[in-house]
Every structure is written in C-alpha cells, then in structure tokens.
N, C-alpha and C. Protein backbone atom coordinates (compact mmCIF):
# COMPACT_ATOMS: atom_id res chain seq x y z
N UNK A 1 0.84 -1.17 0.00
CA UNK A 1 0.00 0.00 0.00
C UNK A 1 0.89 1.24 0.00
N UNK A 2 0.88 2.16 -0.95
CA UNK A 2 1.54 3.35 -1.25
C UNK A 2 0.51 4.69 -0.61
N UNK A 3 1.23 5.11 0.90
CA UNK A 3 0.50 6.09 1.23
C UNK A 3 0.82 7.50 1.09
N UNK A 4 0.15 8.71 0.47
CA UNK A 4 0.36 9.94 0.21
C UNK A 4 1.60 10.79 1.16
N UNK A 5 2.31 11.18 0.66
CA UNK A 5 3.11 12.12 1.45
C UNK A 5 2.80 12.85 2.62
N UNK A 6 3.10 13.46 3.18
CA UNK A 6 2.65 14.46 4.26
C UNK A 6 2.40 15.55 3.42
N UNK A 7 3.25 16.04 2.37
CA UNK A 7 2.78 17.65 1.97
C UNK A 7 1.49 17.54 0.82
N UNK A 8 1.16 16.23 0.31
CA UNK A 8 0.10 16.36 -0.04
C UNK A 8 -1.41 16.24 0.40
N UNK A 9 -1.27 15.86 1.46
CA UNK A 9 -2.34 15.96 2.46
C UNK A 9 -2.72 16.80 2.81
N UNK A 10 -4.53 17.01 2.98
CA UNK A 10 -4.81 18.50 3.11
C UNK A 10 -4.92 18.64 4.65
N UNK A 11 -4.68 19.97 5.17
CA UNK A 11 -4.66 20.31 6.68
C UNK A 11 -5.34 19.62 7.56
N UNK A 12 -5.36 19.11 8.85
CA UNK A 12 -6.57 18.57 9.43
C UNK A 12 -7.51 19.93 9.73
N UNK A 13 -8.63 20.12 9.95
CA UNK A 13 -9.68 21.02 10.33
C UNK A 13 -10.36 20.93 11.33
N UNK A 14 -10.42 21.35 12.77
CA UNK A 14 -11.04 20.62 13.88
C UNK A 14 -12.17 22.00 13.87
N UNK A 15 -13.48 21.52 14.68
CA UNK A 15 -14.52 21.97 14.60
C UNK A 15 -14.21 22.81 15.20
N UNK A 16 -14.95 23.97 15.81
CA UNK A 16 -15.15 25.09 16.62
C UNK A 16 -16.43 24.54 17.67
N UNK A 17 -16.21 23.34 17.98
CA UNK A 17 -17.28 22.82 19.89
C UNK A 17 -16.42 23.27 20.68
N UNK A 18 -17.11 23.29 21.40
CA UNK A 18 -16.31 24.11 23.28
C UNK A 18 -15.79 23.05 23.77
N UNK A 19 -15.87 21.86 23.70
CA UNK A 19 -14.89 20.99 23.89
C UNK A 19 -13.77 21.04 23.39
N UNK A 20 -13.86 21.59 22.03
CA UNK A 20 -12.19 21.03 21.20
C UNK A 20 -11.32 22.44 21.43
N UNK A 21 -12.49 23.46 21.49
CA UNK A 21 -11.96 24.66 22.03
C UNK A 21 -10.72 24.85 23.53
N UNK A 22 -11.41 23.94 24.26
CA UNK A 22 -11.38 23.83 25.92
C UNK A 22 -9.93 23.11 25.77
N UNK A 23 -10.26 22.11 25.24
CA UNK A 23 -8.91 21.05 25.13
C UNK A 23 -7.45 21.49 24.20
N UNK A 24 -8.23 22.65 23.23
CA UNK A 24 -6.80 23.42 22.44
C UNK A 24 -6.37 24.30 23.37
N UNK A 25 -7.03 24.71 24.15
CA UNK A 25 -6.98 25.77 25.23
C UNK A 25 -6.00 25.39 26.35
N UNK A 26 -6.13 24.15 26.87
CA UNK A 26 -5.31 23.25 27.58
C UNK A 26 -3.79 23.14 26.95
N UNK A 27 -4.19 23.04 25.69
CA UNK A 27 -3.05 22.18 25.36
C UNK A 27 -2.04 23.47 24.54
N UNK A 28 -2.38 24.88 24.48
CA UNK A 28 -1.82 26.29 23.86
C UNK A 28 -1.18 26.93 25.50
N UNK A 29 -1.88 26.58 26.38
CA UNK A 29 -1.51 27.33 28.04
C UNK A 29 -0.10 25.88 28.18
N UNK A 30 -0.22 24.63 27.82
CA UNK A 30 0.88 24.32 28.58
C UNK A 30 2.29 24.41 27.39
N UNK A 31 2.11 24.86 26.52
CA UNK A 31 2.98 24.78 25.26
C UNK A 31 3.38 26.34 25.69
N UNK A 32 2.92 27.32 26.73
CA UNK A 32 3.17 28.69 26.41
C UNK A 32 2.65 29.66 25.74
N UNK A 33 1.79 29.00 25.15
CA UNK A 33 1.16 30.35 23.99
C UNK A 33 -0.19 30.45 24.89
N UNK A 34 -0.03 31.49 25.69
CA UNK A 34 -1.07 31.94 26.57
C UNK A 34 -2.09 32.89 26.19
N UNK A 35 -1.85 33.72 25.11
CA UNK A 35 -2.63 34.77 24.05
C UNK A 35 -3.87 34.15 23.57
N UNK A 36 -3.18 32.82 22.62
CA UNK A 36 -3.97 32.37 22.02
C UNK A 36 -5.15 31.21 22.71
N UNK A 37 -4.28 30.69 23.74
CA UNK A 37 -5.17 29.81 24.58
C UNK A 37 -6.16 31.01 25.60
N UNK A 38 -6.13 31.80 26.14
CA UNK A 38 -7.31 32.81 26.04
C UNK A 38 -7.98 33.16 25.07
N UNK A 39 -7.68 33.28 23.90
CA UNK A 39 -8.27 33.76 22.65
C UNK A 39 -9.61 32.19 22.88
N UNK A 40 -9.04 31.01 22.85
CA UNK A 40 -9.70 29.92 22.59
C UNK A 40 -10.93 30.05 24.30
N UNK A 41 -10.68 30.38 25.02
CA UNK A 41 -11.61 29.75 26.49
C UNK A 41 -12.77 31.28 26.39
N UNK A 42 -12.07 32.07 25.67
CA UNK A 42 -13.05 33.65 25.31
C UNK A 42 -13.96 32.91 24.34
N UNK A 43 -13.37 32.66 23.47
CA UNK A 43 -14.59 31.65 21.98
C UNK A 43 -15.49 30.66 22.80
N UNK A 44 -15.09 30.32 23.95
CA UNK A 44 -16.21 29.27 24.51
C UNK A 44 -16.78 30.14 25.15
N UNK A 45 -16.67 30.88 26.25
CA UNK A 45 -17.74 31.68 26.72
C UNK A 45 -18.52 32.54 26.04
N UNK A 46 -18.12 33.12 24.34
CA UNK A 46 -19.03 33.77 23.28
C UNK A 46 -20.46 32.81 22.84
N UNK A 47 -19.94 31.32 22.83
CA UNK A 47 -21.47 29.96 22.56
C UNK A 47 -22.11 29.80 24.11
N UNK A 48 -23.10 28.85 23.48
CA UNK A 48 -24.07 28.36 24.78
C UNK A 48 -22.87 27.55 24.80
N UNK A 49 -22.29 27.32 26.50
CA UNK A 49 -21.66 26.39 26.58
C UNK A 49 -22.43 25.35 27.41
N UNK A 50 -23.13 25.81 28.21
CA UNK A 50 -24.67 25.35 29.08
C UNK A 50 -25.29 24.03 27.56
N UNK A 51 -25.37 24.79 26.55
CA UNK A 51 -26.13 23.76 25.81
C UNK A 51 -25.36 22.44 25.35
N UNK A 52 -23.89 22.86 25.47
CA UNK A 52 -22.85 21.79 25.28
C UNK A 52 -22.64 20.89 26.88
N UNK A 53 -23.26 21.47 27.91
CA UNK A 53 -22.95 20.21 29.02
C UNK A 53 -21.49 20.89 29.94
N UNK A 54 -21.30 22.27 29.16
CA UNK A 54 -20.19 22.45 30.36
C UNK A 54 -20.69 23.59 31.13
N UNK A 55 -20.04 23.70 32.66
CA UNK A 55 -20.13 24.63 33.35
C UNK A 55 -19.59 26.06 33.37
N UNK A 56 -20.26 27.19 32.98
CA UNK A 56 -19.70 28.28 32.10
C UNK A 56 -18.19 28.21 33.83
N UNK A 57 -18.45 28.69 35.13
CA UNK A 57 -17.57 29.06 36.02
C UNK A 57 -16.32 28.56 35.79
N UNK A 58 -16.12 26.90 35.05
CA UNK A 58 -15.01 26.24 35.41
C UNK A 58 -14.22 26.95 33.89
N UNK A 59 -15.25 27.53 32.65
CA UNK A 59 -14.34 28.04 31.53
C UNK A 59 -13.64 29.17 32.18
N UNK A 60 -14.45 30.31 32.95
CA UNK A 60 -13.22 30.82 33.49
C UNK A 60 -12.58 31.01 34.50
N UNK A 61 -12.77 30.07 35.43
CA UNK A 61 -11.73 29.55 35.69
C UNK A 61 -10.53 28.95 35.08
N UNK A 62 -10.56 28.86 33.83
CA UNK A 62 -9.29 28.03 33.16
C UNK A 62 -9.03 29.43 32.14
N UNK A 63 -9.59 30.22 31.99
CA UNK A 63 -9.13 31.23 31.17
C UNK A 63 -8.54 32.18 32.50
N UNK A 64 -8.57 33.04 33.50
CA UNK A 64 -8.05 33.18 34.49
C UNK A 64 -7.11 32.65 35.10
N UNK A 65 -6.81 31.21 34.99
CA UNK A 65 -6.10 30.33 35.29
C UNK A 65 -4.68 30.83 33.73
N UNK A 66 -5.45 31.19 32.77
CA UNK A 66 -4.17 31.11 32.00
C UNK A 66 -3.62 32.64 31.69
N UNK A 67 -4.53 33.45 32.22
CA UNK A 67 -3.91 34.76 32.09
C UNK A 67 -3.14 34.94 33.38
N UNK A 68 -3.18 34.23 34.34
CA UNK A 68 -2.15 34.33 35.35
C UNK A 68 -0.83 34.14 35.70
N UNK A 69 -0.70 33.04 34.61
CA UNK A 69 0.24 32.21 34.45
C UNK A 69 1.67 32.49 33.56
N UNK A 70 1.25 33.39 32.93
CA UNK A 70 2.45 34.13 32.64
C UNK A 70 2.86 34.60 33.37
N UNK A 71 2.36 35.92 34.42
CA UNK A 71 2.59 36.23 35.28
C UNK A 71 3.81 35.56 36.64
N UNK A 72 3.36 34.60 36.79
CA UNK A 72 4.11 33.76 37.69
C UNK A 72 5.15 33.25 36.91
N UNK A 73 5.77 33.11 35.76
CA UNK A 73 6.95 32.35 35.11
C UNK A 73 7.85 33.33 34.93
N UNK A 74 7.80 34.76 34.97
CA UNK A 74 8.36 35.73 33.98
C UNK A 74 9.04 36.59 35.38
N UNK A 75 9.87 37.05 35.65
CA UNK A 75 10.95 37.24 36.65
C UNK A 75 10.82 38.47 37.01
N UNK A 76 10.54 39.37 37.97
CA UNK A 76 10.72 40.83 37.97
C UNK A 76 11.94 41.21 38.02
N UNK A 77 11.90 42.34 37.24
CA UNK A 77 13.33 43.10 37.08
C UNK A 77 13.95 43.43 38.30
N UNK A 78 16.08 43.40 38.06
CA UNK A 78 16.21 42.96 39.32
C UNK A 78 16.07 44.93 40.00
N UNK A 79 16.22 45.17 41.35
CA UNK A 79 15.84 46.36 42.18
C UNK A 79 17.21 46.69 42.30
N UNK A 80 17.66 47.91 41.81
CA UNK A 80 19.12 48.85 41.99
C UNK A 80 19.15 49.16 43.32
N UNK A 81 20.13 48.88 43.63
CA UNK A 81 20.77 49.60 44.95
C UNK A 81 21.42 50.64 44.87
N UNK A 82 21.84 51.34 43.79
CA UNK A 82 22.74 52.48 43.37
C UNK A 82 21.82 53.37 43.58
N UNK A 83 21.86 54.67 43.68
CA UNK A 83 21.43 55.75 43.71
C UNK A 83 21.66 56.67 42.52
C-alpha cells in the first residue's frame, strides 16, 4: 500500500465545539502560547456552553487560570541599589 506524502495531504480542520476549544486551550496554556489559549476559552464563553454540558464558572476559571500564568513564570526586574 503506497500512502500519500505528508505535503500532499490537506490540513486537518477541527470543529469550533467548546470541547475542542477547551482542550486546544489546555493544550496552547501548557505549550506557552497563553494569548492564544485565552483567545480559545473567550470563543467558549461567546457559545451556549450550558447547551454543550459544560459549566460556564469552570471556563473561566481556566481562562483566568491562564492569564495568570504568565505572570508567575516571567521574573521581575532585578531592584538597583545604586542611587
């Protein structure tokens, strides 16, 4: 069986559900890209997420959870003692 290359294969396309949202969201906050994984947990609280079975509090909680989190990795500048 002769299977197609990788560059001829067309992109995968994942839906826009608040699940796949939630779980790119997960998976953009632990890779670092914290912009965009807010960008994604904001797109779930814009749908019914109620009609999808999730609890709107725990989305942000995990979007809060990832705007914080830069915060805590990133070092404050160091404090001069010179005058």
């Amino acid at each position: 069986m002769i299977l197609p290359s990788p560059t001829s294969m067309p992109p995968l396309k994942l839906d826009n559900a608040p699940a796949t949202l939630i779980q790119r969201g997960a998976s953009l906050r632990a890779k670092g890209d914290y912009d965009r994984a807010v960008a994604d947990y904001t797109a779930v609280l814009a749908v019914d997420a109620k009609a999808a079975g999730l609890d709107g509090w725990d989305i942000y909680n995990e979007r809060g959870y990832t705007q914080f989190s830069p915060a805590g990795t990133t070092q404050p500048p160091p404090i001069s003692t010179r005058r």
